[in-house]
PDB file of N, CA and C in Angstrom:
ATOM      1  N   UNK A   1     275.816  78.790 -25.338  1.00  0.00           N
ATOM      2  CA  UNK A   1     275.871  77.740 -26.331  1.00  0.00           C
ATOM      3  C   UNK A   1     277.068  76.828 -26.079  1.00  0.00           C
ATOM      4  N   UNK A   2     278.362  77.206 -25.798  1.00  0.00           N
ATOM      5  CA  UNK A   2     279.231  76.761 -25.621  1.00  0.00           C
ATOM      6  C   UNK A   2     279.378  75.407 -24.171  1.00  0.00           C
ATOM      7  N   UNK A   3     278.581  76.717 -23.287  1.00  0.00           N
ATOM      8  CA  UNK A   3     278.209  75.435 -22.335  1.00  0.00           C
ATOM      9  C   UNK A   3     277.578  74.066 -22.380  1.00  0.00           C
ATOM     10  N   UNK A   4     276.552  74.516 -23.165  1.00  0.00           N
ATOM     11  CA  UNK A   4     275.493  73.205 -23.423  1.00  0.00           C
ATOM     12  C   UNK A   4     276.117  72.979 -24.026  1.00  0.00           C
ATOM     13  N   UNK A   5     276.887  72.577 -25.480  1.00  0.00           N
ATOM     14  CA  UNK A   5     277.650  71.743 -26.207  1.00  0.00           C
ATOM     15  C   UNK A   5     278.484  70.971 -25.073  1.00  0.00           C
ATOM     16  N   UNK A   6     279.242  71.833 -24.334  1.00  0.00           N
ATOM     17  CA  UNK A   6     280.566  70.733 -23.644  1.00  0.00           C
ATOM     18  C   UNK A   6     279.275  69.893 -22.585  1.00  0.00           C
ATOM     19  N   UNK A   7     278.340  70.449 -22.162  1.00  0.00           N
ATOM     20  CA  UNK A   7     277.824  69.385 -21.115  1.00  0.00           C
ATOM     21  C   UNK A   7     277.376  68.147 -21.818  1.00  0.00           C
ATOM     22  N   UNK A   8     276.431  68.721 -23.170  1.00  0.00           N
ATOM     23  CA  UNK A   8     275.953  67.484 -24.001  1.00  0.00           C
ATOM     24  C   UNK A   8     277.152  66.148 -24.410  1.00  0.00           C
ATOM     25  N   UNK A   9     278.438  66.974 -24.625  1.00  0.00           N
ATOM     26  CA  UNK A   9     279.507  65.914 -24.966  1.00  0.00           C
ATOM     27  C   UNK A   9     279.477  65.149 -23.841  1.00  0.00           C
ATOM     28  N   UNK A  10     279.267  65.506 -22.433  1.00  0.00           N
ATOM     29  CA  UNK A  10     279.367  64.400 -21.687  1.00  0.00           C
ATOM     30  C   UNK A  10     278.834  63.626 -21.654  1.00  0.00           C
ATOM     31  N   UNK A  11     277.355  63.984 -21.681  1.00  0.00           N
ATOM     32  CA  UNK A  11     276.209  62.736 -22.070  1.00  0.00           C
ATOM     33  C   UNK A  11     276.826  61.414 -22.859  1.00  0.00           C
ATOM     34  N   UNK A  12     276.493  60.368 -21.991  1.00  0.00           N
ATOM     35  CA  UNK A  12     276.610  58.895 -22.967  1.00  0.00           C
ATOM     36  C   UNK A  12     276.010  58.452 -23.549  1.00  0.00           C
ATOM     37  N   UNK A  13     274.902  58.112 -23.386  1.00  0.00           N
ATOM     38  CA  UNK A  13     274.384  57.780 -24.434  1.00  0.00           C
ATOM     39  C   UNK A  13     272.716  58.735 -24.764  1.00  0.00           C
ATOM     40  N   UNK A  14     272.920  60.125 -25.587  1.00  0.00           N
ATOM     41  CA  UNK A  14     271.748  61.209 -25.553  1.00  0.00           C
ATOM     42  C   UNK A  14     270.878  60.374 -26.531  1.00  0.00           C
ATOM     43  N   UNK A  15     269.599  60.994 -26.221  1.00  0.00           N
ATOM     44  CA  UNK A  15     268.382  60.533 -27.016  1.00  0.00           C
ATOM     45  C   UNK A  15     268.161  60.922 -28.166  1.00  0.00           C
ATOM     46  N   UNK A  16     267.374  60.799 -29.335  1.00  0.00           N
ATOM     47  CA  UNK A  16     268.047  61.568 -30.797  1.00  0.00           C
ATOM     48  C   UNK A  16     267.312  62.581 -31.112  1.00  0.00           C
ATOM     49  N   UNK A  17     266.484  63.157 -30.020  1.00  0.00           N
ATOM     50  CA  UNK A  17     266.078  64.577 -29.622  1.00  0.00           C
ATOM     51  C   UNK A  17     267.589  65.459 -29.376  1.00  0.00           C
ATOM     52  N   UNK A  18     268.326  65.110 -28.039  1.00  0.00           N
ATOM     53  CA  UNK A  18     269.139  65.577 -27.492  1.00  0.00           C
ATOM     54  C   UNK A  18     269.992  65.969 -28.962  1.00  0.00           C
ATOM     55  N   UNK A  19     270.497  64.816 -29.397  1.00  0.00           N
ATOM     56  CA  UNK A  19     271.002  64.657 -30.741  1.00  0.00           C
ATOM     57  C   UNK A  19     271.094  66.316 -31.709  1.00  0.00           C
ATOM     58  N   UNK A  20     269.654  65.787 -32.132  1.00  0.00           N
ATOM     59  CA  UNK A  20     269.306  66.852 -33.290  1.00  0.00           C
ATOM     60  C   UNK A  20     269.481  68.118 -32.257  1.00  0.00           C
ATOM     61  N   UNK A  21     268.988  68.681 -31.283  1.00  0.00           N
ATOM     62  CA  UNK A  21     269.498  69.846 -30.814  1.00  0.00           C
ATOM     63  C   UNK A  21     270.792  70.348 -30.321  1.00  0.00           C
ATOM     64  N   UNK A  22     271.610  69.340 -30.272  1.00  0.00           N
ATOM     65  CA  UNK A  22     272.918  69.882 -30.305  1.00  0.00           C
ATOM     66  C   UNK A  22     273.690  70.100 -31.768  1.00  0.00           C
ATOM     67  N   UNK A  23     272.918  69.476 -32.891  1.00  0.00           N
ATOM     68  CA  UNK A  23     273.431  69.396 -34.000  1.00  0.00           C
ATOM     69  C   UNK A  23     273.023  71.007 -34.695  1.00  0.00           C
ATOM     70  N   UNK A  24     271.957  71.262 -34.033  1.00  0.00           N
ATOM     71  CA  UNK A  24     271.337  72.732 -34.179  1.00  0.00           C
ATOM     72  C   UNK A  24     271.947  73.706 -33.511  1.00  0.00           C
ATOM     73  N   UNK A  25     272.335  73.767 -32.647  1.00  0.00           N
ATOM     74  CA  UNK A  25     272.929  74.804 -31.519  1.00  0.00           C
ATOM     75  C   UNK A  25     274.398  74.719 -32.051  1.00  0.00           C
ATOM     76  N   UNK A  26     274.747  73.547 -32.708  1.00  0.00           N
ATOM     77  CA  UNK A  26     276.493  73.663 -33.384  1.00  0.00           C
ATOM     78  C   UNK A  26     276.537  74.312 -34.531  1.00  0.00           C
ATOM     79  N   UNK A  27     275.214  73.955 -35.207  1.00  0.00           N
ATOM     80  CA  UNK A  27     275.700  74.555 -36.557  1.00  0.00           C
ATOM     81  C   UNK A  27     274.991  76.298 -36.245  1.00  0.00           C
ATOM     82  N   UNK A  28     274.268  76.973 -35.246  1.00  0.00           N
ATOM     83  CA  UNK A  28     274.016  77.903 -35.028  1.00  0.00           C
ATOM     84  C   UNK A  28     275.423  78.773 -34.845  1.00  0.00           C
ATOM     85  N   UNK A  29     275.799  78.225 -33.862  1.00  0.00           N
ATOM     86  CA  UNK A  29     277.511  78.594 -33.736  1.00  0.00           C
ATOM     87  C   UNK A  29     278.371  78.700 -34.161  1.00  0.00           C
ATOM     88  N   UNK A  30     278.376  77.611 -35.287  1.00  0.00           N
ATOM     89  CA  UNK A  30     279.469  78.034 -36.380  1.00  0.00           C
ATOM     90  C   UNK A  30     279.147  79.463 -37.410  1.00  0.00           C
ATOM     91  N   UNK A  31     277.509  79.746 -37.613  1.00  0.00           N
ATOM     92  CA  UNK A  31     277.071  80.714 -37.984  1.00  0.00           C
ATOM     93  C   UNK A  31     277.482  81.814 -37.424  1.00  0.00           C
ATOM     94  N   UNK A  32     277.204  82.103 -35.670  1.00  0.00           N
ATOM     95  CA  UNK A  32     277.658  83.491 -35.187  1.00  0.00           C
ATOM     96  C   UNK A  32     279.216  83.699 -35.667  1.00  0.00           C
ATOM     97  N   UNK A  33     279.967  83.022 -35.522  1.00  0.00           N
ATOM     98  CA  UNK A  33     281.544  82.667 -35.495  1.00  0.00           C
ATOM     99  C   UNK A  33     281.635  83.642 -36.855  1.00  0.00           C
ATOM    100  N   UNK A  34     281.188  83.178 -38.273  1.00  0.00           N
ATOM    101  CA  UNK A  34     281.319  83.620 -39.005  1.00  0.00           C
ATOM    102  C   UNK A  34     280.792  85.113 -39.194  1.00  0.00           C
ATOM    103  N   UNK A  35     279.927  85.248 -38.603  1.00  0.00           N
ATOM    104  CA  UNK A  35     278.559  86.413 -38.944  1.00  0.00           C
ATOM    105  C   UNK A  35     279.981  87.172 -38.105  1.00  0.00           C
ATOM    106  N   UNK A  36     280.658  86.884 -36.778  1.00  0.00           N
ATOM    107  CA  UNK A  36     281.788  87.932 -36.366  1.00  0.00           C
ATOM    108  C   UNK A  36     282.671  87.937 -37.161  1.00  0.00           C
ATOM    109  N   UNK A  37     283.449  86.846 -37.859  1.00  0.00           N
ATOM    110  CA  UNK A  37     284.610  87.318 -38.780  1.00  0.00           C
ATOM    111  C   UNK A  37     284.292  88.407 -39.837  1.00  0.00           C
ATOM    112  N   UNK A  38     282.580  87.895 -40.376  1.00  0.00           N
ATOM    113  CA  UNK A  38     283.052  89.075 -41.151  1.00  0.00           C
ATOM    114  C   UNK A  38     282.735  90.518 -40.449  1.00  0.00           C
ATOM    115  N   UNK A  39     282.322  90.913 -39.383  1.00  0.00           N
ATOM    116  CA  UNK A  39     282.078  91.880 -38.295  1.00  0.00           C
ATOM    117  C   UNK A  39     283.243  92.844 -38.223  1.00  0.00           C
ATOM    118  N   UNK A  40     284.233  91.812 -37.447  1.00  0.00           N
ATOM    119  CA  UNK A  40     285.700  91.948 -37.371  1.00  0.00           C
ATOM    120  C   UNK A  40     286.373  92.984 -38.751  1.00  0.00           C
ATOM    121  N   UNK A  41     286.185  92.019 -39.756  1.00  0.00           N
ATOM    122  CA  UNK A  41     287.047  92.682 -41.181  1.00  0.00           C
ATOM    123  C   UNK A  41     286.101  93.750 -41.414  1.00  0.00           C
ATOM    124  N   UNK A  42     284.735  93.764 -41.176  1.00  0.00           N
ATOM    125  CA  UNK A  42     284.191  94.841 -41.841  1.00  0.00           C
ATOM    126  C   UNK A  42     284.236  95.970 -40.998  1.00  0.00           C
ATOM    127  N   UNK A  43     284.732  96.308 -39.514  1.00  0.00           N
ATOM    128  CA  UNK A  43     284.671  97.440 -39.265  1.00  0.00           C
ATOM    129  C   UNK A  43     286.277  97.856 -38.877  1.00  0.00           C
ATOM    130  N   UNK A  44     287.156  96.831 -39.671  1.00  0.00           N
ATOM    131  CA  UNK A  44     288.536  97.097 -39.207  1.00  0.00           C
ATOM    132  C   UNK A  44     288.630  98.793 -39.505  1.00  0.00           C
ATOM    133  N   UNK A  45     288.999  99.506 -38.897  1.00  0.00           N
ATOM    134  CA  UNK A  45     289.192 100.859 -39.214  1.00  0.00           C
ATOM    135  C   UNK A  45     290.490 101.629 -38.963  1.00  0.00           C
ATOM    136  N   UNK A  46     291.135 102.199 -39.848  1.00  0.00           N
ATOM    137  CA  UNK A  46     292.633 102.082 -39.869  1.00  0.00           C
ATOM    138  C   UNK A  46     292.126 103.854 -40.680  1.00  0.00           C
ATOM    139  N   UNK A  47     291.604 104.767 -39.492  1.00  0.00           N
ATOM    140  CA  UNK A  47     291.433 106.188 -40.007  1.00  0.00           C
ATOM    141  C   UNK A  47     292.577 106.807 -40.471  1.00  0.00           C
ATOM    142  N   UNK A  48     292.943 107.089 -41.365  1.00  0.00           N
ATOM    143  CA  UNK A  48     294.141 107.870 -41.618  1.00  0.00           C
ATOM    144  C   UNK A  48     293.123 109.238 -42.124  1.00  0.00           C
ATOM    145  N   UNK A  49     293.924 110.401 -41.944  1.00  0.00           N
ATOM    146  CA  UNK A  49     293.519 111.721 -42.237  1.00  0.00           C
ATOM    147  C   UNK A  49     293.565 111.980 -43.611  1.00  0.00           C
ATOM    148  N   UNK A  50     292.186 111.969 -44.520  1.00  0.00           N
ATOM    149  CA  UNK A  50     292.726 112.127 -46.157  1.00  0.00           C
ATOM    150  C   UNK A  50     293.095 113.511 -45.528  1.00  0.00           C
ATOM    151  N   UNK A  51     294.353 113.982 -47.092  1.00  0.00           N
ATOM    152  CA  UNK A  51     295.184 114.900 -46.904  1.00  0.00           C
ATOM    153  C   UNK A  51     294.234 115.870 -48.124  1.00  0.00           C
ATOM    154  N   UNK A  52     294.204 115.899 -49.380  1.00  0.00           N
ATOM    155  CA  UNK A  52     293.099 116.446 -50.661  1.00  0.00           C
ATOM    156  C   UNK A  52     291.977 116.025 -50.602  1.00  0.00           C
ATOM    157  N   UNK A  53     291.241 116.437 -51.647  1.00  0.00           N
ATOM    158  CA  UNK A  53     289.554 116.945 -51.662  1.00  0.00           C
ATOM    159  C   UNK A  53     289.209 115.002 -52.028  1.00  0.00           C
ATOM    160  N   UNK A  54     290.474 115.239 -53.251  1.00  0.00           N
ATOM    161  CA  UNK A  54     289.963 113.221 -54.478  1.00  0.00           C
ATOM    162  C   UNK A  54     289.855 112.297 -52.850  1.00  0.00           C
ATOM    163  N   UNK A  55     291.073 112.433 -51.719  1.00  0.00           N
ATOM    164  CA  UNK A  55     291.251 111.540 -50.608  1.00  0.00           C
ATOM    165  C   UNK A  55     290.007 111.843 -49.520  1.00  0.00           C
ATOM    166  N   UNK A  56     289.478 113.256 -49.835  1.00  0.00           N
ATOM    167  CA  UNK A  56     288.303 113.281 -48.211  1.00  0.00           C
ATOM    168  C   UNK A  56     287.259 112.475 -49.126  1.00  0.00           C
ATOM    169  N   UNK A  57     286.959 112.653 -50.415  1.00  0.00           N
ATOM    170  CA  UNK A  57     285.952 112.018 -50.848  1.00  0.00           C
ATOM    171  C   UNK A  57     285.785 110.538 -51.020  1.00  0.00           C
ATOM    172  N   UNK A  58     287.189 109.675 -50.981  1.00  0.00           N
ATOM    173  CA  UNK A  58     287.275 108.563 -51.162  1.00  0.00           C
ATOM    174  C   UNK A  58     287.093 107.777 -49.888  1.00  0.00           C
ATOM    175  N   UNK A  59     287.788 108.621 -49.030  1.00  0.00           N
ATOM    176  CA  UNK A  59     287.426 108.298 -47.290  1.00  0.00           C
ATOM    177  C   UNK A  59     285.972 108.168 -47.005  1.00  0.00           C
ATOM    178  N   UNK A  60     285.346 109.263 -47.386  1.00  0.00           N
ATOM    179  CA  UNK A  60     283.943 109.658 -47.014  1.00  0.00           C
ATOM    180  C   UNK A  60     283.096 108.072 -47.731  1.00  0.00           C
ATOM    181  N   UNK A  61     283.436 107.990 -49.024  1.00  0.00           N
ATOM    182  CA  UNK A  61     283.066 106.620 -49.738  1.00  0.00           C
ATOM    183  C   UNK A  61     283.201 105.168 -49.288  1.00  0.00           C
ATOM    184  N   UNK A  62     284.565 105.000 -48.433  1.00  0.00           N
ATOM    185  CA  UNK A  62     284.816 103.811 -47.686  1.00  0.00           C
ATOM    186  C   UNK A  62     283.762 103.838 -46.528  1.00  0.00           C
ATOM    187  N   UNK A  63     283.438 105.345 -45.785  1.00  0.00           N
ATOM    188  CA  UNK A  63     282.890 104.935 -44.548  1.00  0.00           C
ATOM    189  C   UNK A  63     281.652 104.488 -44.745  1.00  0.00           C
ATOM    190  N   UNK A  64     281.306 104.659 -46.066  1.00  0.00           N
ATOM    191  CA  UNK A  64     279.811 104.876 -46.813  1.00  0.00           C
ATOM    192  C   UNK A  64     279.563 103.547 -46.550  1.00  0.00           C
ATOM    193  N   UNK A  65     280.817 102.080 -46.952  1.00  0.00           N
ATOM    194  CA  UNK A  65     280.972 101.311 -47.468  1.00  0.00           C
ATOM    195  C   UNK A  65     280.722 100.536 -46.164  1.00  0.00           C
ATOM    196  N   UNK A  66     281.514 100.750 -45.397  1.00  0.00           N
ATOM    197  CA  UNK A  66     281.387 100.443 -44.023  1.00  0.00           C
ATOM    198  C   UNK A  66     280.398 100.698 -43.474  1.00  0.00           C
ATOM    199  N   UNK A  67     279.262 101.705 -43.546  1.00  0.00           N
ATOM    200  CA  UNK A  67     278.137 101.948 -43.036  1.00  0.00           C
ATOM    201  C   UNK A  67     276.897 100.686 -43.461  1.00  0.00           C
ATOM    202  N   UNK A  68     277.433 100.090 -44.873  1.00  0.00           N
ATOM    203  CA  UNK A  68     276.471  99.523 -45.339  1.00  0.00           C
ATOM    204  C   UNK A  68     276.875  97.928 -44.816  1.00  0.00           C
ATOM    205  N   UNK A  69     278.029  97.426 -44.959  1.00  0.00           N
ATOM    206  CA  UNK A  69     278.617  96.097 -44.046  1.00  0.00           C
ATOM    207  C   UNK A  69     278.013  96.165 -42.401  1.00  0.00           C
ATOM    208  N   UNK A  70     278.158  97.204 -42.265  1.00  0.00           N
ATOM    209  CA  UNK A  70     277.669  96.522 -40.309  1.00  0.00           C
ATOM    210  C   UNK A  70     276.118  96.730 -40.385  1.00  0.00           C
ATOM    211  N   UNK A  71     275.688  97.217 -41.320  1.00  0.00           N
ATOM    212  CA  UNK A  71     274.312  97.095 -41.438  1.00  0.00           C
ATOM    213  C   UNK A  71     273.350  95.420 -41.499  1.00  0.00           C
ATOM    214  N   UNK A  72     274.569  95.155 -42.872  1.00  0.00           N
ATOM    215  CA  UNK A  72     274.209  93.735 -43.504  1.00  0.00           C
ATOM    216  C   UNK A  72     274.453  92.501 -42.179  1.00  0.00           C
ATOM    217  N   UNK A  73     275.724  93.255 -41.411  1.00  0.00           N
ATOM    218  CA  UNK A  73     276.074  92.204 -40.268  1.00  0.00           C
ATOM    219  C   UNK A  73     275.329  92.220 -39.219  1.00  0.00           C
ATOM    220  N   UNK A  74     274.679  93.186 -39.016  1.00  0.00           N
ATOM    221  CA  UNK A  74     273.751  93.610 -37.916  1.00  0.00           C
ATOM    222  C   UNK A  74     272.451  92.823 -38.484  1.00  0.00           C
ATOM    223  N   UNK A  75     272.309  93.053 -39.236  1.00  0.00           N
ATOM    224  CA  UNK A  75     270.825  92.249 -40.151  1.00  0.00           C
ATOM    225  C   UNK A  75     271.105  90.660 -39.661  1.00  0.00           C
ATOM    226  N   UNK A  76     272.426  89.999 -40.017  1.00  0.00           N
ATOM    227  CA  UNK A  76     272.087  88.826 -40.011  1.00  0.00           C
ATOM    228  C   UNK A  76     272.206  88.468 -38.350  1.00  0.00           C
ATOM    229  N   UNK A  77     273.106  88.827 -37.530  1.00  0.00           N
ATOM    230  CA  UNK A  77     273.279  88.711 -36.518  1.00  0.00           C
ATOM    231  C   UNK A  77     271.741  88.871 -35.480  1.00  0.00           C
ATOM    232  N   UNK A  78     270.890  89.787 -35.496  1.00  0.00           N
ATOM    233  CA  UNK A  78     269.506  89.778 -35.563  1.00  0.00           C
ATOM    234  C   UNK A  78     269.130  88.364 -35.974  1.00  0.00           C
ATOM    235  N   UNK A  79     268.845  87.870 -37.244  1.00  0.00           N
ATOM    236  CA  UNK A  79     268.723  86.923 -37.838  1.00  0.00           C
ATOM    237  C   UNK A  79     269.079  86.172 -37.340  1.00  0.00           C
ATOM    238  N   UNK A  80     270.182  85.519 -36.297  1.00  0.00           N
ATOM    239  CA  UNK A  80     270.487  84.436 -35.906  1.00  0.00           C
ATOM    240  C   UNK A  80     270.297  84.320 -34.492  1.00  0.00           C
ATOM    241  N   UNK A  81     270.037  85.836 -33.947  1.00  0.00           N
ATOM    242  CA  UNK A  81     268.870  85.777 -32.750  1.00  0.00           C
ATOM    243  C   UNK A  81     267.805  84.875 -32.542  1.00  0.00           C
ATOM    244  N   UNK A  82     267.528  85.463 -33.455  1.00  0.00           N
ATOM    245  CA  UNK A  82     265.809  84.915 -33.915  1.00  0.00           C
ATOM    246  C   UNK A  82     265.841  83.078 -34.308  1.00  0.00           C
ATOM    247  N   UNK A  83     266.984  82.921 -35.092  1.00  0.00           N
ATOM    248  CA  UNK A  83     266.738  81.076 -34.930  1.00  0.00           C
ATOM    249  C   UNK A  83     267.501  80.833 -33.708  1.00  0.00           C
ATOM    250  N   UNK A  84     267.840  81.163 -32.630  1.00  0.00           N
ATOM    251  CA  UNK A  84     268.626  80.473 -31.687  1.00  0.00           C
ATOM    252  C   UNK A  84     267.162  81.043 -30.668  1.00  0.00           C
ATOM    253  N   UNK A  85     266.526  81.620 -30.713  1.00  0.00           N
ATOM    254  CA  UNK A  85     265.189  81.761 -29.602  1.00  0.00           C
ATOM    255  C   UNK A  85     264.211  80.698 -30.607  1.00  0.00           C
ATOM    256  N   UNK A  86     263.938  80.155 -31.740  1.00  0.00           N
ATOM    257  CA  UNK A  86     263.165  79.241 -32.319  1.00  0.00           C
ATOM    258  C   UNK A  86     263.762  77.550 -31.879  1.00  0.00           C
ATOM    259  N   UNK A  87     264.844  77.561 -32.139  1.00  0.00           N
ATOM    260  CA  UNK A  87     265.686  76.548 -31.617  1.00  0.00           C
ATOM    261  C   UNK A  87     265.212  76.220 -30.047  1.00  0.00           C
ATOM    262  N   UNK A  88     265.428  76.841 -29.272  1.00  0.00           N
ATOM    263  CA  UNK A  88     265.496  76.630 -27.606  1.00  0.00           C
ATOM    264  C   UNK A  88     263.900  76.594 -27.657  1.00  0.00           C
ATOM    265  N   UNK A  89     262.850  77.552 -28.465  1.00  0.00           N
ATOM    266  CA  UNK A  89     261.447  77.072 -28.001  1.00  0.00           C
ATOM    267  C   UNK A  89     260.901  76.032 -28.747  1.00  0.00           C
ATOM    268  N   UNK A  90     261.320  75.252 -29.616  1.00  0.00           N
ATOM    269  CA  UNK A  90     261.084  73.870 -30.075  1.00  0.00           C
ATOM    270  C   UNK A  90     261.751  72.788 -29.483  1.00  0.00           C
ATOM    271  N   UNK A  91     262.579  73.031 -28.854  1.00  0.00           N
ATOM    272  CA  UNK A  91     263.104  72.192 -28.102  1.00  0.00           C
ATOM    273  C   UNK A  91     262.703  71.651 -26.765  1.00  0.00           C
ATOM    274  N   UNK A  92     262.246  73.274 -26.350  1.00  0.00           N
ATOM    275  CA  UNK A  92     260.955  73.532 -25.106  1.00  0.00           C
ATOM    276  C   UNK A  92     260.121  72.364 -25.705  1.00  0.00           C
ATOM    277  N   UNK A  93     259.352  72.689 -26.374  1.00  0.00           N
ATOM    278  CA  UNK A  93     258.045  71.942 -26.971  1.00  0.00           C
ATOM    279  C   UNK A  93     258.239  70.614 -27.665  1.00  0.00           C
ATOM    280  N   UNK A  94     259.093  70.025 -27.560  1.00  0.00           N
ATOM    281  CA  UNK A  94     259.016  69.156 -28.002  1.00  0.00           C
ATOM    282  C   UNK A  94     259.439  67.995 -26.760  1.00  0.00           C
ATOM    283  N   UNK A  95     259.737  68.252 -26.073  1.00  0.00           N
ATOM    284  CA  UNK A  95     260.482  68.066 -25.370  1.00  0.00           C
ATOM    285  C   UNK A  95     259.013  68.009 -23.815  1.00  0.00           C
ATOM    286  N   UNK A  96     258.420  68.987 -23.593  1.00  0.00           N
ATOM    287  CA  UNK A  96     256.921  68.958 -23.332  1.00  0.00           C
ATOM    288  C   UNK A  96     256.210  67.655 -24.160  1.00  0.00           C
ATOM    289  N   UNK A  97     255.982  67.670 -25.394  1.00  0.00           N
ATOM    290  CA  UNK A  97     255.393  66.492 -25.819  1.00  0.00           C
ATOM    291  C   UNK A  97     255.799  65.240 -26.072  1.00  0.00           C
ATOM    292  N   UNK A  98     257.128  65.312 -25.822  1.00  0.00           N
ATOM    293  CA  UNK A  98     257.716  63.849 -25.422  1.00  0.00           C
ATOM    294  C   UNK A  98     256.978  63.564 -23.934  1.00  0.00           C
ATOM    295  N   UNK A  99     257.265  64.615 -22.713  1.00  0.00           N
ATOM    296  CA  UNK A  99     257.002  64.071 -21.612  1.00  0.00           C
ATOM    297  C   UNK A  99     255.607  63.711 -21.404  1.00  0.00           C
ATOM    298  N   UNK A 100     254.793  64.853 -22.378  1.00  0.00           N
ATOM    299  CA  UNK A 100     252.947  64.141 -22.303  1.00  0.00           C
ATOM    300  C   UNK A 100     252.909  62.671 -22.842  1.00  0.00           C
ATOM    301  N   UNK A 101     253.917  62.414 -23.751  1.00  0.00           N
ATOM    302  CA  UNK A 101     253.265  61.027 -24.323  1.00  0.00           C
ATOM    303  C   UNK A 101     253.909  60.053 -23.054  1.00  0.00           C
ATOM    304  N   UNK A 102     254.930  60.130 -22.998  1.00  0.00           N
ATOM    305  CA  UNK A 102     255.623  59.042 -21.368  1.00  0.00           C
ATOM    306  C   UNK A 102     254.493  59.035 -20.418  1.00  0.00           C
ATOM    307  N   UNK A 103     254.130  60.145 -19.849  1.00  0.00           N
ATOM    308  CA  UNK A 103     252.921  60.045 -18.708  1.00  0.00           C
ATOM    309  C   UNK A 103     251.613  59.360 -19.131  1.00  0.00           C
ATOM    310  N   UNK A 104     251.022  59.628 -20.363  1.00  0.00           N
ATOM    311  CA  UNK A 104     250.148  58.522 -21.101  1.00  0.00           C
ATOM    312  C   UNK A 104     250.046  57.356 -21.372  1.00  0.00           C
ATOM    313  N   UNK A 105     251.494  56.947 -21.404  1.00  0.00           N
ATOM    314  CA  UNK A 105     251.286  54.802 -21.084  1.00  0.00           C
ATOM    315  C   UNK A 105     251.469  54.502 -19.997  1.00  0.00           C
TER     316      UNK A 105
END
């Protein structure tokens, strides 16, 4: 993604196809970016050894907690699979039916 953004910046003057798909592939990116920050904070793990029964159980409860965050992050991250392969095959296709209509006049 990163690539195609810096190549598209070179482009001078892009078509407003080119346009809208870089405007898609940026704001896709700013999505992963985030979908990792919260990745990052949610599996920060700073194990300390509970020492009593109240601390193994509260531990056991955080990891619980944590089990359910990389779940949710894993969910969306999936999720943004899936529009960045919709993205690139509409772009395919559209991009195909631009060139059928050019060869037609």
């Amino acid at each position: 993604m990163h690539a195609f953004l810096l190549k598209m910046s070179e482009e001078e003057e892009p078509n407003e196809q080119d346009k809208e798909w870089v405007n898609a592939v940026r704001e896709l990116s700013y999505d992963m970016e985030d979908s990792i920050d919260d990745f990052m904070q949610g599996v920060d793990d700073k194990d300390n050894k509970p020492d009593g029964f109240l601390e193994k159980i509260k531990h056991s409860l955080r990891k619980l907690g944590k089990m359910k965050t990389r779940q949710r992050i894993g969910n969306e991250i999936q999720d943004l699979k899936k529009q960045i392969i919709d993205v690139g095959k509409r772009n395919q296709r559209y991009k195909g039916l631009l060139q059928d209509f050019q060869c037609d006049r």
